[in-house]
Every structure is written in C-alpha cells, then in structure tokens.
PDB file of N, CA and C in Angstrom:
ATOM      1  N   UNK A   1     -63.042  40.964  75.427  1.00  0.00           N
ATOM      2  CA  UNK A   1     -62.398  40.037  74.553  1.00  0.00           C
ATOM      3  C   UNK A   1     -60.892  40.330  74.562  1.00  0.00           C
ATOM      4  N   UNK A   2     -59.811  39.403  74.560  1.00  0.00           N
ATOM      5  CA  UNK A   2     -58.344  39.535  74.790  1.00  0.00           C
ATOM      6  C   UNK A   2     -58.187  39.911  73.421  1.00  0.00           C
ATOM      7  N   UNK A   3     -57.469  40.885  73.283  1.00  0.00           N
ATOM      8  CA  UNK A   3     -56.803  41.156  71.894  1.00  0.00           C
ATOM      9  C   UNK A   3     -57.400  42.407  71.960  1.00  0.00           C
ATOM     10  N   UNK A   4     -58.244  43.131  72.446  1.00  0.00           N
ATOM     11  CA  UNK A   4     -58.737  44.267  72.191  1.00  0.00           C
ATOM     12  C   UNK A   4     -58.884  44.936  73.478  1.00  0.00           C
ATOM     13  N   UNK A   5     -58.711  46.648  72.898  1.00  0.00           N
ATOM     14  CA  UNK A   5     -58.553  47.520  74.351  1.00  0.00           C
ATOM     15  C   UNK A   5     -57.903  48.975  73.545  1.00  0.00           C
ATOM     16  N   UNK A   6     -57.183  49.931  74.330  1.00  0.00           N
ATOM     17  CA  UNK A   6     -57.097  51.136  74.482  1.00  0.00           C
ATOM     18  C   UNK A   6     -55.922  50.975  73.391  1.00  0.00           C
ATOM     19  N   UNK A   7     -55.767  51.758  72.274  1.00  0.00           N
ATOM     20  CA  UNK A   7     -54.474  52.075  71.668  1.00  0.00           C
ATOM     21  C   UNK A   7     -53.862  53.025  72.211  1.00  0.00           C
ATOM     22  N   UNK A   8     -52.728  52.473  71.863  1.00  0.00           N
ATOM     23  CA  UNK A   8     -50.867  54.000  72.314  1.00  0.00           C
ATOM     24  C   UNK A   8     -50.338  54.105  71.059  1.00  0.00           C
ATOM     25  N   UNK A   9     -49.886  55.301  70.429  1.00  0.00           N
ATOM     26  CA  UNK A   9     -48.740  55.551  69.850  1.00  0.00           C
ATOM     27  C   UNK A   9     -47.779  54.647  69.604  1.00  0.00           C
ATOM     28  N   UNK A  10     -47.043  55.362  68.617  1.00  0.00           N
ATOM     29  CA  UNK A  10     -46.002  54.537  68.603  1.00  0.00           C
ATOM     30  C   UNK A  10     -44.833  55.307  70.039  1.00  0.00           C
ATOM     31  N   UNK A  11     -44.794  56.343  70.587  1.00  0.00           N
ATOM     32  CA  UNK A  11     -44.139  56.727  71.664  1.00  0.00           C
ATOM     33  C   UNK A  11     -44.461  56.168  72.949  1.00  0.00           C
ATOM     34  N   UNK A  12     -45.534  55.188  73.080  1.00  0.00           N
ATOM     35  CA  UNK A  12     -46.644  53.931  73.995  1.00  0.00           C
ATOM     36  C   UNK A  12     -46.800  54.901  74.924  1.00  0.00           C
ATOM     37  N   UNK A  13     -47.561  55.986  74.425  1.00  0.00           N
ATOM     38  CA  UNK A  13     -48.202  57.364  74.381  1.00  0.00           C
ATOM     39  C   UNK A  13     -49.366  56.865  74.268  1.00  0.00           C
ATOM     40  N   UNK A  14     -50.943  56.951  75.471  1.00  0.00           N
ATOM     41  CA  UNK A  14     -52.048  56.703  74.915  1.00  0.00           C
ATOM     42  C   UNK A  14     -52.239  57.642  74.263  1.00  0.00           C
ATOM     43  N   UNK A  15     -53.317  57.380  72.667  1.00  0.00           N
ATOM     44  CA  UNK A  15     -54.171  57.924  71.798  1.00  0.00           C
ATOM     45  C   UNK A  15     -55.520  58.482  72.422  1.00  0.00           C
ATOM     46  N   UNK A  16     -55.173  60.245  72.413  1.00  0.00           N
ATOM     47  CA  UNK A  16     -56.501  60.244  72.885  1.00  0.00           C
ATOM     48  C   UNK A  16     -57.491  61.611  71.759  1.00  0.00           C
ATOM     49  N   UNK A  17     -58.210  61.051  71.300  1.00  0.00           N
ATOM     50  CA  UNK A  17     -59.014  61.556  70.476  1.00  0.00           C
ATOM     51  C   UNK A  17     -59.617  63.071  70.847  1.00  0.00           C
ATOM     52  N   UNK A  18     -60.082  63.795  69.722  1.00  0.00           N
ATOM     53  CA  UNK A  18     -60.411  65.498  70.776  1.00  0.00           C
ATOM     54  C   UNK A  18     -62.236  65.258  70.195  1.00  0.00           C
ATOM     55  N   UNK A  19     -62.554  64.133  70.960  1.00  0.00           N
ATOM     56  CA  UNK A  19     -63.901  64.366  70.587  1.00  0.00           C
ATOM     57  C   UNK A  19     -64.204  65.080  72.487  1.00  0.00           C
ATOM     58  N   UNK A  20     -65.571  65.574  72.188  1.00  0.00           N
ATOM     59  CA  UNK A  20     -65.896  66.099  73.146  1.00  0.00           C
ATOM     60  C   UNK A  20     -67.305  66.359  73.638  1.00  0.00           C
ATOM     61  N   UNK A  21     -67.628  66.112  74.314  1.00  0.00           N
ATOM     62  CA  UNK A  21     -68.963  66.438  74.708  1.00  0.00           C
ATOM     63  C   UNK A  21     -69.030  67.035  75.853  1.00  0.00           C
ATOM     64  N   UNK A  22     -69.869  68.130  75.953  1.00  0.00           N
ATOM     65  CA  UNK A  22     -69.892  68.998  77.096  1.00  0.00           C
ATOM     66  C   UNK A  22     -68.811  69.377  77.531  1.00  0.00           C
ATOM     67  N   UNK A  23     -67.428  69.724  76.674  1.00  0.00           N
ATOM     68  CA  UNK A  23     -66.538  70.459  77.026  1.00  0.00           C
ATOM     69  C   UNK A  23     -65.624  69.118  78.035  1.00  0.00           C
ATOM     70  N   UNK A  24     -65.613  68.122  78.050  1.00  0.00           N
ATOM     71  CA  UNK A  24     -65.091  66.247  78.661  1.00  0.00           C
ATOM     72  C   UNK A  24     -64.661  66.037  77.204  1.00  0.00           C
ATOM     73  N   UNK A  25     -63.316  65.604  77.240  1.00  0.00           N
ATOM     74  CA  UNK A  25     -62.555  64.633  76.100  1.00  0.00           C
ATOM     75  C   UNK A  25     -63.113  62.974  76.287  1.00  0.00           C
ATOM     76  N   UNK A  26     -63.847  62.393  75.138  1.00  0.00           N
ATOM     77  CA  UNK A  26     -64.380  61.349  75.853  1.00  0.00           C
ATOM     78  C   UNK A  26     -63.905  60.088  74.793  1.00  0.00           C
ATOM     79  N   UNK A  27     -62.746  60.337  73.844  1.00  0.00           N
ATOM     80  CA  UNK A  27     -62.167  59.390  73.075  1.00  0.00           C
ATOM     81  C   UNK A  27     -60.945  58.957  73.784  1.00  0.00           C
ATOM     82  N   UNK A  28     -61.099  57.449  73.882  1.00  0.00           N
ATOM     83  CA  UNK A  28     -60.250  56.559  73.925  1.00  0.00           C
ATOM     84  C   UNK A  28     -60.332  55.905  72.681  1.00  0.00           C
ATOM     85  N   UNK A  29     -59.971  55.397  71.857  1.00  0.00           N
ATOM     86  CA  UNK A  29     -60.079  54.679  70.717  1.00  0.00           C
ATOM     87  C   UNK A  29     -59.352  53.399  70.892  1.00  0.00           C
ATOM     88  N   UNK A  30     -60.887  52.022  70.920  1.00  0.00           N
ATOM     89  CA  UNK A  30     -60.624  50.842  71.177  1.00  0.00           C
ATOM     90  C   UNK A  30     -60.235  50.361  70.095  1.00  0.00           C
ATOM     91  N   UNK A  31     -59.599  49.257  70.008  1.00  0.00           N
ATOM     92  CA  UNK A  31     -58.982  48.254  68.719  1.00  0.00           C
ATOM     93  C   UNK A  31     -58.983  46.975  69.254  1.00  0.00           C
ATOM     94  N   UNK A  32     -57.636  46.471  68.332  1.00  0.00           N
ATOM     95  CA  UNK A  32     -56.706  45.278  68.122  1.00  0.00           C
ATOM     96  C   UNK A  32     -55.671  45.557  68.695  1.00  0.00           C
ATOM     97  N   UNK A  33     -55.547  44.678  69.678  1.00  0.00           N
ATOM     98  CA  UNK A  33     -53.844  45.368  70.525  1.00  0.00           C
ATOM     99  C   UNK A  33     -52.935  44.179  70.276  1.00  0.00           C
ATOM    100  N   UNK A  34     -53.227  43.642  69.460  1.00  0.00           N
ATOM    101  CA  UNK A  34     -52.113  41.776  69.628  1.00  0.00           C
ATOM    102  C   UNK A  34     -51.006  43.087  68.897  1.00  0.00           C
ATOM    103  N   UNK A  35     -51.032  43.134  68.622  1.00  0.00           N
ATOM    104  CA  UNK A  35     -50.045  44.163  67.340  1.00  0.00           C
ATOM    105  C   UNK A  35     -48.963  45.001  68.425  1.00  0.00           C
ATOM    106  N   UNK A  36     -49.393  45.913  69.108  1.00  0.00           N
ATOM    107  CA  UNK A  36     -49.011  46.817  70.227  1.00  0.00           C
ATOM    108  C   UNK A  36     -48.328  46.091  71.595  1.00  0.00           C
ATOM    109  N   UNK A  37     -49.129  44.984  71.942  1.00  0.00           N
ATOM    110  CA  UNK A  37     -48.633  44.105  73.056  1.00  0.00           C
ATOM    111  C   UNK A  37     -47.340  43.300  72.313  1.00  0.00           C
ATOM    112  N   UNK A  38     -47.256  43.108  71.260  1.00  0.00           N
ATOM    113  CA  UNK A  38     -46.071  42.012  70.708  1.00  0.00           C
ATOM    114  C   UNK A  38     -45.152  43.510  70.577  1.00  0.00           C
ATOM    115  N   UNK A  39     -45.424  44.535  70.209  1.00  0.00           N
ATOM    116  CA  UNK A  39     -44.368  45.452  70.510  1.00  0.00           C
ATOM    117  C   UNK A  39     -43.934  45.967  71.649  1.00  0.00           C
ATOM    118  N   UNK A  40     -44.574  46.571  72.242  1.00  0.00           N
ATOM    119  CA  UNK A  40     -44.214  46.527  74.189  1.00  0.00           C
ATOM    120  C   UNK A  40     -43.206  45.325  74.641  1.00  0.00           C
ATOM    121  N   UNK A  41     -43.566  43.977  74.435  1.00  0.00           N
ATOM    122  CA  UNK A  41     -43.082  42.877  74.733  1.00  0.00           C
ATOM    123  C   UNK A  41     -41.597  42.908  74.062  1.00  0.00           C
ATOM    124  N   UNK A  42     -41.640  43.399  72.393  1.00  0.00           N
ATOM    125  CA  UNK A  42     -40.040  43.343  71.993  1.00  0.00           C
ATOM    126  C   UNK A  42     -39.332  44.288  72.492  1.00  0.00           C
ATOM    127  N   UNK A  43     -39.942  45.333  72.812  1.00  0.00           N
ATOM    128  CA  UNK A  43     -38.829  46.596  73.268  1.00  0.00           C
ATOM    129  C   UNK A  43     -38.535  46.650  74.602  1.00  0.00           C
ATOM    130  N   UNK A  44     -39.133  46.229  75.368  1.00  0.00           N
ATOM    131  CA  UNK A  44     -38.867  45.895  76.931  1.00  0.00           C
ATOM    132  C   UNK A  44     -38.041  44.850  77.195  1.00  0.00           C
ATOM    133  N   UNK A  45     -36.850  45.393  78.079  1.00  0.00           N
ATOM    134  CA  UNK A  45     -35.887  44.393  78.866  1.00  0.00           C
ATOM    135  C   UNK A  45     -36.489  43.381  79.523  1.00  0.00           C
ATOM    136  N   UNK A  46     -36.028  41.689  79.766  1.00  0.00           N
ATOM    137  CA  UNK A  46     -36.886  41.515  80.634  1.00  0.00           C
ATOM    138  C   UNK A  46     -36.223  41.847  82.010  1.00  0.00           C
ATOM    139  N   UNK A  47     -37.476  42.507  82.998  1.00  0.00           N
ATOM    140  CA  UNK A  47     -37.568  42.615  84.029  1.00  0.00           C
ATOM    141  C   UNK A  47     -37.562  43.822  84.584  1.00  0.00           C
ATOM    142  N   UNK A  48     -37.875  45.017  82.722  1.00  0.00           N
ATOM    143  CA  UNK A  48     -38.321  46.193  82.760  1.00  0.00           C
ATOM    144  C   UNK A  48     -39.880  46.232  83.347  1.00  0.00           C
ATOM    145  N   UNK A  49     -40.575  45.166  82.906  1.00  0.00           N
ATOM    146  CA  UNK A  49     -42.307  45.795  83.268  1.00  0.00           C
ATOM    147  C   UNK A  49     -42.643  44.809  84.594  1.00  0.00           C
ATOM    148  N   UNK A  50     -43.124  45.879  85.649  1.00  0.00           N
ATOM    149  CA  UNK A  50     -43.336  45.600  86.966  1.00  0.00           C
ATOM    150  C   UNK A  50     -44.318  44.507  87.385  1.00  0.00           C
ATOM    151  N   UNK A  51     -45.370  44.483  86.325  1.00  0.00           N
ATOM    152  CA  UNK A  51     -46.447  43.455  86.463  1.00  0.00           C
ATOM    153  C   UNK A  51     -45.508  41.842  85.835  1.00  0.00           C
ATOM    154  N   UNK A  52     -44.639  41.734  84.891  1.00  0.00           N
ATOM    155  CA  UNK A  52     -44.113  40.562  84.973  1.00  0.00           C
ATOM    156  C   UNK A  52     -42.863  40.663  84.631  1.00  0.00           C
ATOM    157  N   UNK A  53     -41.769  40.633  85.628  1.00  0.00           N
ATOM    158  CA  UNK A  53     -40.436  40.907  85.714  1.00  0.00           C
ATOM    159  C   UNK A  53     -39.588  39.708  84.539  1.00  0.00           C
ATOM    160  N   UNK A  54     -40.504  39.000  84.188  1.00  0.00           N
ATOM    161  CA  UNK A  54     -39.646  37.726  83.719  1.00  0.00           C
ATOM    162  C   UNK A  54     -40.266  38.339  82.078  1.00  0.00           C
ATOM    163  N   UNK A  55     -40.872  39.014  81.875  1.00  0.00           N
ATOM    164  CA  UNK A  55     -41.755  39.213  80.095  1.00  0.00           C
ATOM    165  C   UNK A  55     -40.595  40.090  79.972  1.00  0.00           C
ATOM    166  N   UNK A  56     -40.672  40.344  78.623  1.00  0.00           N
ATOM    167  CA  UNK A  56     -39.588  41.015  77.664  1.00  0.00           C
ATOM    168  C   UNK A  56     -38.619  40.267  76.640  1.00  0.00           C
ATOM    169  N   UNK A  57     -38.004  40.811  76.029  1.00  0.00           N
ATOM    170  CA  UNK A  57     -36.862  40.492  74.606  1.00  0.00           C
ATOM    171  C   UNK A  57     -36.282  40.987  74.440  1.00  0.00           C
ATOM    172  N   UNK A  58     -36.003  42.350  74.574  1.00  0.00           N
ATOM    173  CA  UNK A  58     -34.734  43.320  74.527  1.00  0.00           C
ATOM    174  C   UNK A  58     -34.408  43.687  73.033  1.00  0.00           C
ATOM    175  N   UNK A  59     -35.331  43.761  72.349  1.00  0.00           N
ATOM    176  CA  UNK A  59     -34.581  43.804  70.755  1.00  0.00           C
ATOM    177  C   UNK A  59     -33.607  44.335  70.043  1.00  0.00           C
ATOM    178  N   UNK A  60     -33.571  44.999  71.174  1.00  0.00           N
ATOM    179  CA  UNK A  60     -32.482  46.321  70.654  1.00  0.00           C
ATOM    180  C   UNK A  60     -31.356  45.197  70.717  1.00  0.00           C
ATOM    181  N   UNK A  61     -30.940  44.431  71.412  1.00  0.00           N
ATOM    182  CA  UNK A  61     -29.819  43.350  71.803  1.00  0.00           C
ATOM    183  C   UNK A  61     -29.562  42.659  70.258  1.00  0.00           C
ATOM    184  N   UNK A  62     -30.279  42.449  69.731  1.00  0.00           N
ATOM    185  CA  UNK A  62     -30.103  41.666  68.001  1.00  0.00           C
ATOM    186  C   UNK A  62     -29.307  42.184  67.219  1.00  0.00           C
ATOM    187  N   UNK A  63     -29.108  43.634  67.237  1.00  0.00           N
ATOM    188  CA  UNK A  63     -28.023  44.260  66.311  1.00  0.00           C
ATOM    189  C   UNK A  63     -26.542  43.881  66.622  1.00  0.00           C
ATOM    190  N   UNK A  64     -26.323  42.867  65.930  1.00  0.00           N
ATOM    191  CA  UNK A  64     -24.534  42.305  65.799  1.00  0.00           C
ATOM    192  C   UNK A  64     -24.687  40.932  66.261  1.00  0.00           C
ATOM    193  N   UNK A  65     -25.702  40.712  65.970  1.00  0.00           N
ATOM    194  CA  UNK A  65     -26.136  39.437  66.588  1.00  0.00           C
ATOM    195  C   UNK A  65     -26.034  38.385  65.473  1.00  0.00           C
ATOM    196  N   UNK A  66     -26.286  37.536  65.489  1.00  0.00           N
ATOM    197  CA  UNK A  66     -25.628  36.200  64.681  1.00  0.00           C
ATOM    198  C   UNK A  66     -26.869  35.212  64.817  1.00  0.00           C
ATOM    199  N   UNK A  67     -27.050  35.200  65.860  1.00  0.00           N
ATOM    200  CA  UNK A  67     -28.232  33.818  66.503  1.00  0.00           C
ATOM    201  C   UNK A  67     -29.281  34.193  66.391  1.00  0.00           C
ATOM    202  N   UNK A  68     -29.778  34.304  65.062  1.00  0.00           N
ATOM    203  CA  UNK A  68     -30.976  34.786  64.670  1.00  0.00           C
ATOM    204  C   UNK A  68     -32.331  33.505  65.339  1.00  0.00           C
ATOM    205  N   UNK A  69     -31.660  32.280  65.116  1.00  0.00           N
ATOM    206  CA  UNK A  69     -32.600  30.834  65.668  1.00  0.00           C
ATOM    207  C   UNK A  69     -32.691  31.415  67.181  1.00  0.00           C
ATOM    208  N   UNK A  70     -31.926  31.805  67.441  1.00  0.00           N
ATOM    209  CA  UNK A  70     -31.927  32.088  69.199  1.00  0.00           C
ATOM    210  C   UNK A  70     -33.279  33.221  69.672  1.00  0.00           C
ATOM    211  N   UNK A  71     -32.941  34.094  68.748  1.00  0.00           N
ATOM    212  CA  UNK A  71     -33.740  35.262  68.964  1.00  0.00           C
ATOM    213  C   UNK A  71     -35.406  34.894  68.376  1.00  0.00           C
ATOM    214  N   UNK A  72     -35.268  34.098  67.368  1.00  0.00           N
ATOM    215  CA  UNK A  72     -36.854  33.739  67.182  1.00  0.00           C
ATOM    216  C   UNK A  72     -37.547  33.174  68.569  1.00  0.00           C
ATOM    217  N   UNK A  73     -36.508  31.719  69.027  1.00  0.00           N
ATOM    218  CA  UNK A  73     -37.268  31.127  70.122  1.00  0.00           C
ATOM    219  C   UNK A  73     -37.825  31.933  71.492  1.00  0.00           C
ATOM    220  N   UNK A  74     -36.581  33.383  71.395  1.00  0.00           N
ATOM    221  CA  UNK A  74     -36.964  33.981  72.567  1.00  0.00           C
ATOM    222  C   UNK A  74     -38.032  35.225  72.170  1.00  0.00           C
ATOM    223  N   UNK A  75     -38.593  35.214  71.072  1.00  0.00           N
ATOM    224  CA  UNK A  75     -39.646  35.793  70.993  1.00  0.00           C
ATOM    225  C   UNK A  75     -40.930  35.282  71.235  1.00  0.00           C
ATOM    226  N   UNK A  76     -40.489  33.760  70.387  1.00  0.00           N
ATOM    227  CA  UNK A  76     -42.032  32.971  70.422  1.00  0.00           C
ATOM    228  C   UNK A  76     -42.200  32.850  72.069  1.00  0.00           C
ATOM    229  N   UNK A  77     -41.534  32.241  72.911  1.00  0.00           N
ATOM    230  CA  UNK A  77     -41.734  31.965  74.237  1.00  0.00           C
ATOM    231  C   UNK A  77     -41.862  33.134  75.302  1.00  0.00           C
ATOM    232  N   UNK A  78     -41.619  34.438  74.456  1.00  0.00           N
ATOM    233  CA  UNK A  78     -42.082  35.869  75.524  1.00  0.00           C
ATOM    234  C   UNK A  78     -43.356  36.232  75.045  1.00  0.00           C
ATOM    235  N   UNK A  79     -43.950  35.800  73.827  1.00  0.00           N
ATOM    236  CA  UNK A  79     -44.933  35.900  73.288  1.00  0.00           C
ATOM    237  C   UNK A  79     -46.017  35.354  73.830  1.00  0.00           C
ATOM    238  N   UNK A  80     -45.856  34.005  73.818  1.00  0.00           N
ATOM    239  CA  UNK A  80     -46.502  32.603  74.178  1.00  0.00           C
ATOM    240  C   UNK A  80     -46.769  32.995  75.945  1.00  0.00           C
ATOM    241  N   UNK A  81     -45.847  33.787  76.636  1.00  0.00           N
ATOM    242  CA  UNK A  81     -45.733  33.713  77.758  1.00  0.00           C
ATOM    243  C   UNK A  81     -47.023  34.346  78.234  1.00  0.00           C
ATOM    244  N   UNK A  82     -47.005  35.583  77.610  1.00  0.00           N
ATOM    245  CA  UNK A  82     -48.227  36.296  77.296  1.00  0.00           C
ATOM    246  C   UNK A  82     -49.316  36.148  76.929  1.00  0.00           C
ATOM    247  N   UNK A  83     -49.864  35.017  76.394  1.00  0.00           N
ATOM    248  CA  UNK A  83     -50.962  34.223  76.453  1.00  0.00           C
ATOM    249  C   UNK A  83     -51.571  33.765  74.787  1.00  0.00           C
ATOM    250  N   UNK A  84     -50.348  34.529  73.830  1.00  0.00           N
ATOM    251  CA  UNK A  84     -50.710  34.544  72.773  1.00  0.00           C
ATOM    252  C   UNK A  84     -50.317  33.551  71.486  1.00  0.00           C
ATOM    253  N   UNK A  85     -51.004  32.843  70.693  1.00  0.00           N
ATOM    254  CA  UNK A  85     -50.698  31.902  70.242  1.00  0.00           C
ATOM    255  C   UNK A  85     -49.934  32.373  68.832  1.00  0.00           C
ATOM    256  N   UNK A  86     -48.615  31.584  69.216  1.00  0.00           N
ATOM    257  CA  UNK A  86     -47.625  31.825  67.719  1.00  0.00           C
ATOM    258  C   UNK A  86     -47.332  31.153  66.760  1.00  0.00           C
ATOM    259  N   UNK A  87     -47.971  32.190  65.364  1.00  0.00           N
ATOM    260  CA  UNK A  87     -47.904  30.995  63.907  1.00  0.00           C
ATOM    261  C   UNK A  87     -46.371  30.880  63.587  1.00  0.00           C
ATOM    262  N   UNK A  88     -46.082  32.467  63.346  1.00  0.00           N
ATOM    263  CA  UNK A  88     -44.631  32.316  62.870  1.00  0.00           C
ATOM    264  C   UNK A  88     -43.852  33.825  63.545  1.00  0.00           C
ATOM    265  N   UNK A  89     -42.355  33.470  63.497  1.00  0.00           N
ATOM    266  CA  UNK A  89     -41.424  34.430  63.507  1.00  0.00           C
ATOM    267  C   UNK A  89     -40.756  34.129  62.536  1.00  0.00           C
ATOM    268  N   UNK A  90     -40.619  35.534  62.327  1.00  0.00           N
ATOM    269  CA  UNK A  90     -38.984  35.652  60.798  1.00  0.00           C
ATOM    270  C   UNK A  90     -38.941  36.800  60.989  1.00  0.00           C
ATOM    271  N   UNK A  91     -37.475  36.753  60.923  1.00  0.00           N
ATOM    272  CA  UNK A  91     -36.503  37.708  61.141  1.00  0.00           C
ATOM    273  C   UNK A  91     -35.710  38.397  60.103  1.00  0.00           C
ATOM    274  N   UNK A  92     -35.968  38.946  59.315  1.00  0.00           N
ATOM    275  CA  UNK A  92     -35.386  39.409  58.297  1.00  0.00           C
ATOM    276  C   UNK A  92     -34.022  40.725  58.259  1.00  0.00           C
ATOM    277  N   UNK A  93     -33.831  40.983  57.607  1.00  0.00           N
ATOM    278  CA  UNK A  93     -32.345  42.198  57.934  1.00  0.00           C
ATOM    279  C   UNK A  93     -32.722  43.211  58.348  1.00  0.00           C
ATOM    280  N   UNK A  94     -33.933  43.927  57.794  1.00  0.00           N
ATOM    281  CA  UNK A  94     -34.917  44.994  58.456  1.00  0.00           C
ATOM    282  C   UNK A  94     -35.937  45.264  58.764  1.00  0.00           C
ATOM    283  N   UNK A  95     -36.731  43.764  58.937  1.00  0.00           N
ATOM    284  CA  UNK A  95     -37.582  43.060  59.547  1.00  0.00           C
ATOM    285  C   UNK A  95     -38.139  42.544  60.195  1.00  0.00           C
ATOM    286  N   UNK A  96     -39.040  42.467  61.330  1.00  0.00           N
ATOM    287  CA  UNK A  96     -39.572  41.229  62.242  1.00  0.00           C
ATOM    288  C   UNK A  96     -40.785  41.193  61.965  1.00  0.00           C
ATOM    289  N   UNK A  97     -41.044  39.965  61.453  1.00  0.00           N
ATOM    290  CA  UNK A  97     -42.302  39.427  61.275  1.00  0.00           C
ATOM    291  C   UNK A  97     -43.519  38.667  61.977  1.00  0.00           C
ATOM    292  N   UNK A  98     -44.332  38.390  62.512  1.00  0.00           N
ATOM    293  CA  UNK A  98     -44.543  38.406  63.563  1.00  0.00           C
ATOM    294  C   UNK A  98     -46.240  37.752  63.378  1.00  0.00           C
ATOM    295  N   UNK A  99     -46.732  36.331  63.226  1.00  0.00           N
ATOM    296  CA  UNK A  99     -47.768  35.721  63.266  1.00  0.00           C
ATOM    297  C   UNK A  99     -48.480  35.274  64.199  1.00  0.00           C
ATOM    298  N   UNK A 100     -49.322  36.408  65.080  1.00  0.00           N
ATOM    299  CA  UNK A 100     -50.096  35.922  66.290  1.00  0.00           C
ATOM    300  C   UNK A 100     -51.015  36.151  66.649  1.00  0.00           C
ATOM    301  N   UNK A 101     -51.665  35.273  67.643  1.00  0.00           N
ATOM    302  CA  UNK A 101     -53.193  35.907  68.085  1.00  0.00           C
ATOM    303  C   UNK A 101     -53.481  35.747  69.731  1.00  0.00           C
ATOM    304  N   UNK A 102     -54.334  36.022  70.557  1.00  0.00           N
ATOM    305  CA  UNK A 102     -55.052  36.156  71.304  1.00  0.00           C
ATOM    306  C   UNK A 102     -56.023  34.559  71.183  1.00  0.00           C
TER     307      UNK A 102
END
C-alpha cells in the first residue's frame, strides 16, 4: 500500500529496532511515510535525489523570502509530483503545514 514502508529518523537515518532473534536484528519498523516523504521532498534541492532529478523544494531557500504564494505552489506541485494528493499548504512564520495523502 503507498503511504506505508520503512521509517528514518529525523537524521533520514533508518530506524532500526534491537529486537532480536537468534542473535539477527530483525526490526525494521513499518508505518505511515506520507509524513517523512513530504519531508525528504522539502529538504532536498531539486536535482539532489538521483531517482528524480526534477523532485525537491529547497526549503532552506524561504528564509528572507517574501513569496510565500510562490513557495506554497512549489510545494503543492513537488508534492503532487510525487504522486500525492494535496488538501492544503500554509505557511506560517515557524511553520509548514502540510495536508496530504497517498
């Protein structure tokens, strides 16, 4: 099912659990990744991630920024690009808000 799979950290560090059996680490811990993929997607340049040179937002780029309308559209459409359907963006002063799904 899209939306679900392997969690990372917030360092996009996989999570790996110390369960164990027979002396084998055998936790991966599956979830909800819409959450994790819309973050990967804001913090990546585009044409940082090798599988799609054109995905990314650069967020870090928003600080002194003005064109807040600008920066929503280029979220929804790096979002959207990604296959995921977008309710809302808002952008707040120390905020990004972020309404989506799979």
């Amino acid at each position: 099912m899209r939306g679900t799979g392997i969690l990372i950290n917030d360092d996009y560090e996989l999570i790996v659990s110390d369960n164990r059996k027979g002396g084998m680490l055998t936790g991966l811990p599956i979830g909800k990744t819409t959450p994790q993929n819309s973050a990967v997607i804001l913090a990546h340049q585009p044409g940082g991630l090798k599988e799609d040179i054109t995905l990314g937002v650069g967020i870090e780029n928003i600080l002194m920024d003005n064109d807040l309308a600008g920066w929503r559209r280029r979220i929804r459409l790096a979002l959207e690009q990604d296959g995921q359907q977008v309710q809302t963006v808002n952008i707040g002063e120390s905020n990004i808000e972020i309404n989506a799904k799979y």
